[in-house]
Protein backbone atom coordinates (compact mmCIF):
# COMPACT_ATOMS: atom_id res chain seq x y z
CA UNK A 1 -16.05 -14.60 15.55
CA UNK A 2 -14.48 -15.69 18.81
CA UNK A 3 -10.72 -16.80 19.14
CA UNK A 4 -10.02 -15.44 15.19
CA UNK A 5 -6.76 -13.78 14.89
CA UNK A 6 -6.61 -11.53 11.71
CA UNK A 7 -2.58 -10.84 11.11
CA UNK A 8 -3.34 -10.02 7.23
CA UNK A 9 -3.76 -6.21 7.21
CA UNK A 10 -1.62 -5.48 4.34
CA UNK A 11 -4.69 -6.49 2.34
CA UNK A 12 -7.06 -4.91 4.11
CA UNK A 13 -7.72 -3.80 7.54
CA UNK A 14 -11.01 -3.48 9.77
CA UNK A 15 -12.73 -0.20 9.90
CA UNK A 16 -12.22 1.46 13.43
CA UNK A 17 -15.35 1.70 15.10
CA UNK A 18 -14.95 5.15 16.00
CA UNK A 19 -14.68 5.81 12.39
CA UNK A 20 -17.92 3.86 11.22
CA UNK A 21 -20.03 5.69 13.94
CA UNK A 22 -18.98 9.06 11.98
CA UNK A 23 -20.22 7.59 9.04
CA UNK A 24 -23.55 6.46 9.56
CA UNK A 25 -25.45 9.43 9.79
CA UNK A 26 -24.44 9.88 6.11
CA UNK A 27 -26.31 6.86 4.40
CA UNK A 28 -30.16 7.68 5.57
CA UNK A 29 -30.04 10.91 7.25
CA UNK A 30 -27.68 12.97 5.48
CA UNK A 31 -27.95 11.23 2.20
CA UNK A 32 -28.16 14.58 -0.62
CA UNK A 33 -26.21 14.99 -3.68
CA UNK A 34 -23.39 17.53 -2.22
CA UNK A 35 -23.75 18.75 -6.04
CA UNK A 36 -27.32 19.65 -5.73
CA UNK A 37 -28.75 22.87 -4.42
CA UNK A 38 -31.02 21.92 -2.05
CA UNK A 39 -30.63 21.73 1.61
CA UNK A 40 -30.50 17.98 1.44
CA UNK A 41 -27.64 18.42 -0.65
CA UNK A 42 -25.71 21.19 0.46
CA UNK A 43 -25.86 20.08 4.48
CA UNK A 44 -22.96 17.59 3.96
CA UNK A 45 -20.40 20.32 2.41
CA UNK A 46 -19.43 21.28 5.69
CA UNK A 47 -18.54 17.61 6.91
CA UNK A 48 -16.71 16.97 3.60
CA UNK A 49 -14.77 19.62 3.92
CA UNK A 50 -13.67 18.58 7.57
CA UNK A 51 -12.81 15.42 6.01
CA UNK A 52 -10.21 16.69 3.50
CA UNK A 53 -9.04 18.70 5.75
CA UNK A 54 -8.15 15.39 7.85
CA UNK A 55 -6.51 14.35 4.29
CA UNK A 56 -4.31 17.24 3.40
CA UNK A 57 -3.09 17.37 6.84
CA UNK A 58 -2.61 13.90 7.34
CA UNK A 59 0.11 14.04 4.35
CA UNK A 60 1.20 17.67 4.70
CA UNK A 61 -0.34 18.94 1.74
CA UNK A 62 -0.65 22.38 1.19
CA UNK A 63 -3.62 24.01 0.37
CA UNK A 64 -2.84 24.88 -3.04
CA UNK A 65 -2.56 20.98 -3.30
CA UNK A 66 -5.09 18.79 -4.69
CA UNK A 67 -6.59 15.46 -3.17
CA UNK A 68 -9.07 14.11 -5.71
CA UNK A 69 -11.16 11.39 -3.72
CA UNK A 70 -11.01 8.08 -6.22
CA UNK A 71 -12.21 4.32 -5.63
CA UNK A 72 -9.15 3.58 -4.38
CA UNK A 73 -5.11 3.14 -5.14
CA UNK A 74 -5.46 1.29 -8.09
CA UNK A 75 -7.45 4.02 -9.88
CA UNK A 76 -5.19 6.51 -8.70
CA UNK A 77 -2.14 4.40 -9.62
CA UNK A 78 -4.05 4.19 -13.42
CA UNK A 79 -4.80 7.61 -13.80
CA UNK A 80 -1.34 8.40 -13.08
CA UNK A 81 0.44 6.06 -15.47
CA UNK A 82 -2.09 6.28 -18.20
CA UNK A 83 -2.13 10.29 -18.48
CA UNK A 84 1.60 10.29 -18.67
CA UNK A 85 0.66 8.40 -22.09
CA UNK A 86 -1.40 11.56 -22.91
CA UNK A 87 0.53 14.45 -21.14
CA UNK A 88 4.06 13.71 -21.97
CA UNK A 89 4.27 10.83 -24.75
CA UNK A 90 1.19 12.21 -27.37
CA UNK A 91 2.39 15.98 -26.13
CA UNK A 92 6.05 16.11 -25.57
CA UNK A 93 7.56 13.00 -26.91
CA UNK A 94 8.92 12.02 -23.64
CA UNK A 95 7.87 8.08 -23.26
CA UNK A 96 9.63 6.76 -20.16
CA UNK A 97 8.68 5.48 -17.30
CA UNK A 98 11.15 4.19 -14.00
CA UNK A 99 9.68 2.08 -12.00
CA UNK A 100 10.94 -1.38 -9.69
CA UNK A 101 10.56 -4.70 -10.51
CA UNK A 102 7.98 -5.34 -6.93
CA UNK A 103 5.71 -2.41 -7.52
CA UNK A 104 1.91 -3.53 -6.61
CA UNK A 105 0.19 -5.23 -9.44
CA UNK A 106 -1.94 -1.85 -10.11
CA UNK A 107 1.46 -0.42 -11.13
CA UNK A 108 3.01 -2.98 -12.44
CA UNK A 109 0.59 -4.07 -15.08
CA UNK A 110 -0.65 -1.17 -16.09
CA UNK A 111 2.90 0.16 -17.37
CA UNK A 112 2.97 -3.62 -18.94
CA UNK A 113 -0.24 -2.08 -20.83
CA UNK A 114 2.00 0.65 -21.88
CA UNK A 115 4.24 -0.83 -23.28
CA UNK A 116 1.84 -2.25 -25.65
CA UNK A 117 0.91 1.20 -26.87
CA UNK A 118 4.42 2.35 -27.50
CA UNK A 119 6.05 3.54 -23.76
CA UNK A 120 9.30 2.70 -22.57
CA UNK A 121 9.34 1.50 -19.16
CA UNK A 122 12.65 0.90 -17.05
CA UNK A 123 12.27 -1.77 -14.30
CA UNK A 124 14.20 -1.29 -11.26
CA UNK A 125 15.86 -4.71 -9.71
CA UNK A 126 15.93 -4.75 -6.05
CA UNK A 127 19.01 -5.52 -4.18
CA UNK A 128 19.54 -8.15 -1.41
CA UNK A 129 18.59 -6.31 0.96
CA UNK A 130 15.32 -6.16 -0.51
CA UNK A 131 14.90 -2.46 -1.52
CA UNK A 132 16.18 -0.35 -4.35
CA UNK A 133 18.85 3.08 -4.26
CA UNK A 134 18.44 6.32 -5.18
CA UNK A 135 21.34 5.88 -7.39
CA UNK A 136 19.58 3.58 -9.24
CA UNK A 137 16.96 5.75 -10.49
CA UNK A 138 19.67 8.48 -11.23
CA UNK A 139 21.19 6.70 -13.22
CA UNK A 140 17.77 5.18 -14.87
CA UNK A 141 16.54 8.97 -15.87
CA UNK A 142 17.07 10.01 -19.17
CA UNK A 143 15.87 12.97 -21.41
CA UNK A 144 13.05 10.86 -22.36
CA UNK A 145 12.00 10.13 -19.04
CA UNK A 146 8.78 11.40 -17.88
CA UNK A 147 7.74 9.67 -14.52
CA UNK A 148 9.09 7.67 -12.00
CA UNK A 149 7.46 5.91 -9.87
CA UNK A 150 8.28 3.93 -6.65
CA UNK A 151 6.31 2.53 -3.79
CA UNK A 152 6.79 4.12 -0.38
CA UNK A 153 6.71 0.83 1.37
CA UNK A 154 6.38 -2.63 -0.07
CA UNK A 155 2.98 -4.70 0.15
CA UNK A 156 5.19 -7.95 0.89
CA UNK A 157 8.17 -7.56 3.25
CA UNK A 158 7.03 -3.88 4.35
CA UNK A 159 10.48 -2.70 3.52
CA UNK A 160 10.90 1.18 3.00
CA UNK A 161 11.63 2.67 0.01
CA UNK A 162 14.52 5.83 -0.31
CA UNK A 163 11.46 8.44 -1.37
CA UNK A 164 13.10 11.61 -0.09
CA UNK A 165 16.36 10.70 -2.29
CA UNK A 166 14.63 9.66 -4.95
CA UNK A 167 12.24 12.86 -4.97
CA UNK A 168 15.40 15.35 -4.99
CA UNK A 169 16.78 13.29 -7.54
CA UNK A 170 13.44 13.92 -9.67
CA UNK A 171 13.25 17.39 -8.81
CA UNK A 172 16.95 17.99 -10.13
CA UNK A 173 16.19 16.47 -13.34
CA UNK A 174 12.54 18.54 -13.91
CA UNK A 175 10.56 14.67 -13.89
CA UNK A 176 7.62 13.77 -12.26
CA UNK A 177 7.30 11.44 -8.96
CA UNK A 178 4.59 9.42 -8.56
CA UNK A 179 4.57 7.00 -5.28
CA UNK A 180 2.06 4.33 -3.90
CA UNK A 181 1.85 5.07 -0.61
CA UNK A 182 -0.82 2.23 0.39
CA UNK A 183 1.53 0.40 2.57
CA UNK A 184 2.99 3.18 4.17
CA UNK A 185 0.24 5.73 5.51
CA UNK A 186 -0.50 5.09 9.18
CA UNK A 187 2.94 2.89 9.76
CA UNK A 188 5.14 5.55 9.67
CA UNK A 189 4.84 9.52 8.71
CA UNK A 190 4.18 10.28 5.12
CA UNK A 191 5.53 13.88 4.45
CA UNK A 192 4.58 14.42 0.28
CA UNK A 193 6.70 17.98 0.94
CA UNK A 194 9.67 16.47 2.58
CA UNK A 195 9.89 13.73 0.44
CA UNK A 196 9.31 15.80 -2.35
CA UNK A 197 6.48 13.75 -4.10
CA UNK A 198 4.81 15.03 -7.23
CA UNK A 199 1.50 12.57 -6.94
CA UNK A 200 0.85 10.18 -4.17
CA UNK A 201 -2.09 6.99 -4.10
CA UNK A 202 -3.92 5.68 -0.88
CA UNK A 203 -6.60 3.63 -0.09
CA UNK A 204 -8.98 4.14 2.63
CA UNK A 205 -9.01 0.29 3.63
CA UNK A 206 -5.24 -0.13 4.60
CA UNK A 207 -5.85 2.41 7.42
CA UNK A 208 -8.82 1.22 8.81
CA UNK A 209 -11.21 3.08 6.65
CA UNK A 210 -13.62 1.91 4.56
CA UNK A 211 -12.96 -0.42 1.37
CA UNK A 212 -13.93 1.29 -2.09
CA UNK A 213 -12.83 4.77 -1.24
CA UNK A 214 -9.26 5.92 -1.72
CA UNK A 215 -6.99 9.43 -3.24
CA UNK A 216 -4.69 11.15 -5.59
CA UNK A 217 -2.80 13.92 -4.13
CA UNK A 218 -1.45 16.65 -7.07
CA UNK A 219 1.02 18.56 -6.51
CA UNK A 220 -0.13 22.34 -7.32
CA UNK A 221 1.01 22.77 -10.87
CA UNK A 222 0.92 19.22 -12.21
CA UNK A 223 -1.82 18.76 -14.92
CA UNK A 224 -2.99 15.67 -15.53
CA UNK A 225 -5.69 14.41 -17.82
CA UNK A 226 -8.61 13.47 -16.19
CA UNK A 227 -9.08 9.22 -16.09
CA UNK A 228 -12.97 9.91 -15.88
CA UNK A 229 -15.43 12.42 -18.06
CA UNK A 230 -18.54 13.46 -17.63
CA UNK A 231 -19.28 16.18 -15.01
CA UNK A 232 -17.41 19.16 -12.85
CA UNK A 233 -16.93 16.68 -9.70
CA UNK A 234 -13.65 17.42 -8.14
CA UNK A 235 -12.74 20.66 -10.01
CA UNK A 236 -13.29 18.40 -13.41
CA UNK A 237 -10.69 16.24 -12.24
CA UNK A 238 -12.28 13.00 -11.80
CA UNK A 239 -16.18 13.08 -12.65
CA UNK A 240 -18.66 10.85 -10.59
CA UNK A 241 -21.28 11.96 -7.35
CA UNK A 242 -19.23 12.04 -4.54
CA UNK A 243 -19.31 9.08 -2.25
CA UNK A 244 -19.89 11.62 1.26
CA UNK A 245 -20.03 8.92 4.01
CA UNK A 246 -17.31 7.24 2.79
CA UNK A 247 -14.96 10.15 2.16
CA UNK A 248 -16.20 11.21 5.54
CA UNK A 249 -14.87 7.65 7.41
CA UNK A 250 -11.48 8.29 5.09
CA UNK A 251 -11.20 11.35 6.50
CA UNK A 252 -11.34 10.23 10.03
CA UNK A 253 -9.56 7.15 9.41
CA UNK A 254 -6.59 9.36 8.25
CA UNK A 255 -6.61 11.36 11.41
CA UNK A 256 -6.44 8.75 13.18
CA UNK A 257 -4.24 7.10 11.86
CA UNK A 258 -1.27 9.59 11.72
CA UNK A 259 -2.62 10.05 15.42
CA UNK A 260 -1.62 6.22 16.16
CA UNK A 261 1.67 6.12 14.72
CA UNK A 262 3.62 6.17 17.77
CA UNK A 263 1.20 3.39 19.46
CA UNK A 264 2.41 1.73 15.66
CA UNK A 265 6.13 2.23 16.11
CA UNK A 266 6.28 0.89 19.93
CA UNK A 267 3.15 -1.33 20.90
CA UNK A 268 3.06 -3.04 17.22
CA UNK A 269 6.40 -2.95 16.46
CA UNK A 270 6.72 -4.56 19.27
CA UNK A 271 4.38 -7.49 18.65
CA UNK A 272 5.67 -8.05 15.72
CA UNK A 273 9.25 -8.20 16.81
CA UNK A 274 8.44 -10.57 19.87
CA UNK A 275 6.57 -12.83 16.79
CA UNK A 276 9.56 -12.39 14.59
CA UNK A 277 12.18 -12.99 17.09
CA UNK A 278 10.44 -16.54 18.18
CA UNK A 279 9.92 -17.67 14.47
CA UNK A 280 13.57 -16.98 14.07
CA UNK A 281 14.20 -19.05 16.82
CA UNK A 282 13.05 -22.13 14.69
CA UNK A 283 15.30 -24.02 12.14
CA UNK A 284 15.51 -23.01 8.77
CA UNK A 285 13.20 -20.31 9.03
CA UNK A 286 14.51 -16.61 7.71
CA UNK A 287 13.05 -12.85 7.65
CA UNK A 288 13.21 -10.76 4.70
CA UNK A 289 14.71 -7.74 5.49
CA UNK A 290 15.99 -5.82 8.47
CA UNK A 291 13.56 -3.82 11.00
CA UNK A 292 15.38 -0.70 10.45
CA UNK A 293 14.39 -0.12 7.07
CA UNK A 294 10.69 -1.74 7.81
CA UNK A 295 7.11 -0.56 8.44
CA UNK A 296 6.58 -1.67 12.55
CA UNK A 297 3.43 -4.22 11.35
CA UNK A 298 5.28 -6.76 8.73
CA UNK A 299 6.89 -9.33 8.48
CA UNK A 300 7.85 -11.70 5.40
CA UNK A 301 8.73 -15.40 6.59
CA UNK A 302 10.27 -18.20 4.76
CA UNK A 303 10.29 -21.72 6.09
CA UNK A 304 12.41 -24.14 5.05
CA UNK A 305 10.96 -26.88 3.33
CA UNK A 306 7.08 -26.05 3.22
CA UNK A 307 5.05 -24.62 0.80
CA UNK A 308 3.67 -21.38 2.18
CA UNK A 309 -0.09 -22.32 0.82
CA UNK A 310 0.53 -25.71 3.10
CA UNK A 311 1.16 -23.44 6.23
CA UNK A 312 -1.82 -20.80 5.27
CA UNK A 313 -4.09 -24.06 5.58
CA UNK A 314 -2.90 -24.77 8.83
CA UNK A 315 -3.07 -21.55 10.17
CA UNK A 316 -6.44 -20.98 8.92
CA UNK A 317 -7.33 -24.09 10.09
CA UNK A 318 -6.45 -22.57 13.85
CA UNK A 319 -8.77 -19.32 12.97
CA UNK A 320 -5.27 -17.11 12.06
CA UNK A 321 -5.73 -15.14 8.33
CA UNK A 322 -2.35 -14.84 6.78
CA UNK A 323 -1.06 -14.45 3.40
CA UNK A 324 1.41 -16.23 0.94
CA UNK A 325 1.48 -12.13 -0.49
CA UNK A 326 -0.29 -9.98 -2.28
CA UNK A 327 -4.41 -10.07 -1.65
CA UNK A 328 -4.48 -8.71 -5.48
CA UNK A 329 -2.58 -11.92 -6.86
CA UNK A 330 -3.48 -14.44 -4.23
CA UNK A 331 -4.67 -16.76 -6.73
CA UNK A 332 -1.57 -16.87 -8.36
CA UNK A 333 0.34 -19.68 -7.45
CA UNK A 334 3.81 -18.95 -8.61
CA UNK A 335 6.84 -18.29 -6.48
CA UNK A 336 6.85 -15.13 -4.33
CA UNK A 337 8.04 -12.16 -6.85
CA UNK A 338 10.04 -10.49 -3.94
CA UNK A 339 11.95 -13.81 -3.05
CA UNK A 340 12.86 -14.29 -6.16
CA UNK A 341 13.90 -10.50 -6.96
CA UNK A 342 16.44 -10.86 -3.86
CA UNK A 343 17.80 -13.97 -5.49
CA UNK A 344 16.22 -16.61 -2.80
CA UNK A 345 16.34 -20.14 -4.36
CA UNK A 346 13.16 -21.27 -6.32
CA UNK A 347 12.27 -23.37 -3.28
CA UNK A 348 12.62 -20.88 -1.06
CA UNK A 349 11.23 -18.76 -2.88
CA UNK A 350 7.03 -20.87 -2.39
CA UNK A 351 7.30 -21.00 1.40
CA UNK A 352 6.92 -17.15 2.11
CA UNK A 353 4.52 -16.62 4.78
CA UNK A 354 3.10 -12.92 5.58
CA UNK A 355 1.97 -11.87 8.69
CA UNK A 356 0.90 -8.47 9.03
CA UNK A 357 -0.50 -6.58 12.42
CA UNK A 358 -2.75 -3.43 13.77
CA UNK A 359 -3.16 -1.38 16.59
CA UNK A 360 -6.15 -3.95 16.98
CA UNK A 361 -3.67 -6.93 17.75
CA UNK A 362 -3.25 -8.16 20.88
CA UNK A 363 -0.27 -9.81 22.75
CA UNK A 364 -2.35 -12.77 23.68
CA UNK A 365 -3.11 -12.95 20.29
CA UNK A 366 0.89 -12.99 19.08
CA UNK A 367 1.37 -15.68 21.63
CA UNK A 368 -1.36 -18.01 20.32
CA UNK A 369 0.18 -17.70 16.75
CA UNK A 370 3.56 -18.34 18.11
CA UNK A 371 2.16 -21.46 19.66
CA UNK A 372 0.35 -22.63 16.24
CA UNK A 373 2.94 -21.67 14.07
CA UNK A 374 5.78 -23.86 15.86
CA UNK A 375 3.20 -27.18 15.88
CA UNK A 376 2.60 -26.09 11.58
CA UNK A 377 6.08 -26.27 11.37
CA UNK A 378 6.87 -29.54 13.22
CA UNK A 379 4.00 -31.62 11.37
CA UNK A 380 4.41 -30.29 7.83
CA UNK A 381 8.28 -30.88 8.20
CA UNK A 382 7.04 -34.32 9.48
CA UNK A 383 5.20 -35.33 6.12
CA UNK A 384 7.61 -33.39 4.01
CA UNK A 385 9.64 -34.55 1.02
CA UNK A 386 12.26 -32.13 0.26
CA UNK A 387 12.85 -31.35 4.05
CA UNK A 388 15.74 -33.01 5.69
CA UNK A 389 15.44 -33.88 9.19
């Protein structure tokens, strides 16, 4: 465990200790059904509500609001785009969805599902500087439209979405706003009433909570049919016994994390900008995106003339984690989706590199990576082919 450097927290993140010692009592002291009647049961209500509390304020969402507790983002992001199909296309005829081109594969796919069953979905390109505009999904919405939805921050280069435009813009027109906010919930502030967001997804395990635990929040007023059947959990919303330590560790998790976000903006912004700045001061090697419009943790690197899997094995092979992208498509071995949406060339486009950071980093840490990074570089330009030197 010694001398490992984890810089890979886009795909997950460890759980904060002080979170995991709120937790335990729940697994074999405090173990009831909170649905049953008994003592045993009803002794963890008061700790569950705490921890939505922690939830609703953590997003600013009002108490008329709901926050349905789910397995994580990906469910959410289903239930979402799948009871559109029900509440708007089998009910009201309206059977279109705007979305982007770099949504997370939990989007993505599933409205690739619906198109199979008779949706119409628009894809959003990004631009060059990585992101889409608001104008762009005004000019996308159309009578038939009834969702859009658009990531808050992106999984890849961390670059930030327009959600407040894009919100008013939905608001104007009377259609629902739906947003993954995975990426960007204890980076920077998520407001769901400033930015005017119908439905938002999280997961638990990109804040350092635990992993199989995640939300929905519902705007009061917006029905949706339920993804699950088969009991009253959740106000009927989404049936299943309620998972109470780990809602509890989300719950904390949240807190702190919205409690950390100006230790995010300055100390880990500023590790990753002192790791940015000296991989920019290499050859050939380019940043996607400017820091401006960019979660504090991410970066997306490209280096000339290596295949990013050929600098993961390096790194790993120096105890750093990394990723070539997305955990959820790491096996795929095509070129990097986002490149290629900003109109990188195709080889380009294979040597992305992400490195992602927490509060848990450390600047020693940054250096080290620095210091293996440069040698990757220099040997697997060495033994490359389409490199010149």
């Amino acid at each position: 465990m010694l001398n490992r450097i984890y810089l890979d927290n886009n795909a997950t993140t460890k759980v904060d200790p002080k979170v995991l010692e709120l937790m335990q009592p729940y697994f074999c002291e405090h173990y009831g059904n909170p649905n049953s009647l008994h003592k045993f049961g009803t002794e963890t209500h008061p700790m569950i509500t705490e921890a939505l509390e922690k939830l609703y304020a953590g997003i600013n969402a009002h108490d008329e609001d709901d926050i349905i507790i789910t397995s994580c983002a990906t469910e959410s992001n289903n239930w979402v785009l799948k009871a559109i199909y029900f509440d708007a296309f089998l009910k009201r005829g309206k059977n279109h969805i705007v979305t982007t081109q770099v949504e997370h594969p939990a989007v993505r796919a599933t409205c690739e599902f619906l198109e199979s069953v008779g949706m119409e979905v628009t894809y959003l390109p990004i631009n060059a500087q990585g992101t889409i505009t608001a104008q762009q999904v005004r000019e996308a919405i159309t009578d038939k439209t009834a969702l859009v939805s658009v990531m808050w921050a992106n999984n890849e280069t961390g670059l930030i979405f327009p959600i407040a435009e894009i919100g008013q813009i939905c608001k104007e027109r009377g259609v629902l706003f739906h947003s993954d906010g995975v990426q960007a919930i204890g980076k920077i502030p998520v407001d769901v009433q400033l930015a005017q967001v119908d439905l938002l997804s999280f997961s638990a395990h990109k804040f350092h909570g635990p992993k199989g635990i995640g939300g929905l929040y519902i705007r009061s007023g917006v029905e949706l049919t339920p993804l699950f059947h088969g009991g009253e959990h959740m106000r009927g919303r989404r049936s299943g016994t309620l998972n109470v330590p780990y809602i509890i560790g989300m719950g904390e998790a949240m807190r702190l994390a919205v409690e950390n976000l100006t230790y995010e903006k300055e100390v880990v912004g500023g590790l990753r900008d002192r790791l940015e700045d000296a991989l920019l001061g290499i050859k050939d090697v380019f940043v996607i995106g400017d820091r401006v419009h960019r979660v504090p943790n991410t970066t997306l690197v490209s280096v000339r003339g290596i295949e990013g899997e050929a600098m993961l094995w390096d790194l790993n092979r120096a105890n750093i984690a990394a990723s070539t992208g997305s955990a959820c498509a790491s096996e795929d071995l095509r070129a990097n989706p986002v490149m290629v949406a900003i109109g990188a060339d195709v080889e380009l486009a294979h040597t992305a590199i992400r490195l992602s950071l927490s509060r848990f980093n450390t600047a020693e840490e940054i250096e080290r990576t620095i210091e293996v990074f440069k040698k990757a570089v220099k040997r697997l330009r060495n033994i490359s082919s389409s490199y010149s030197h």
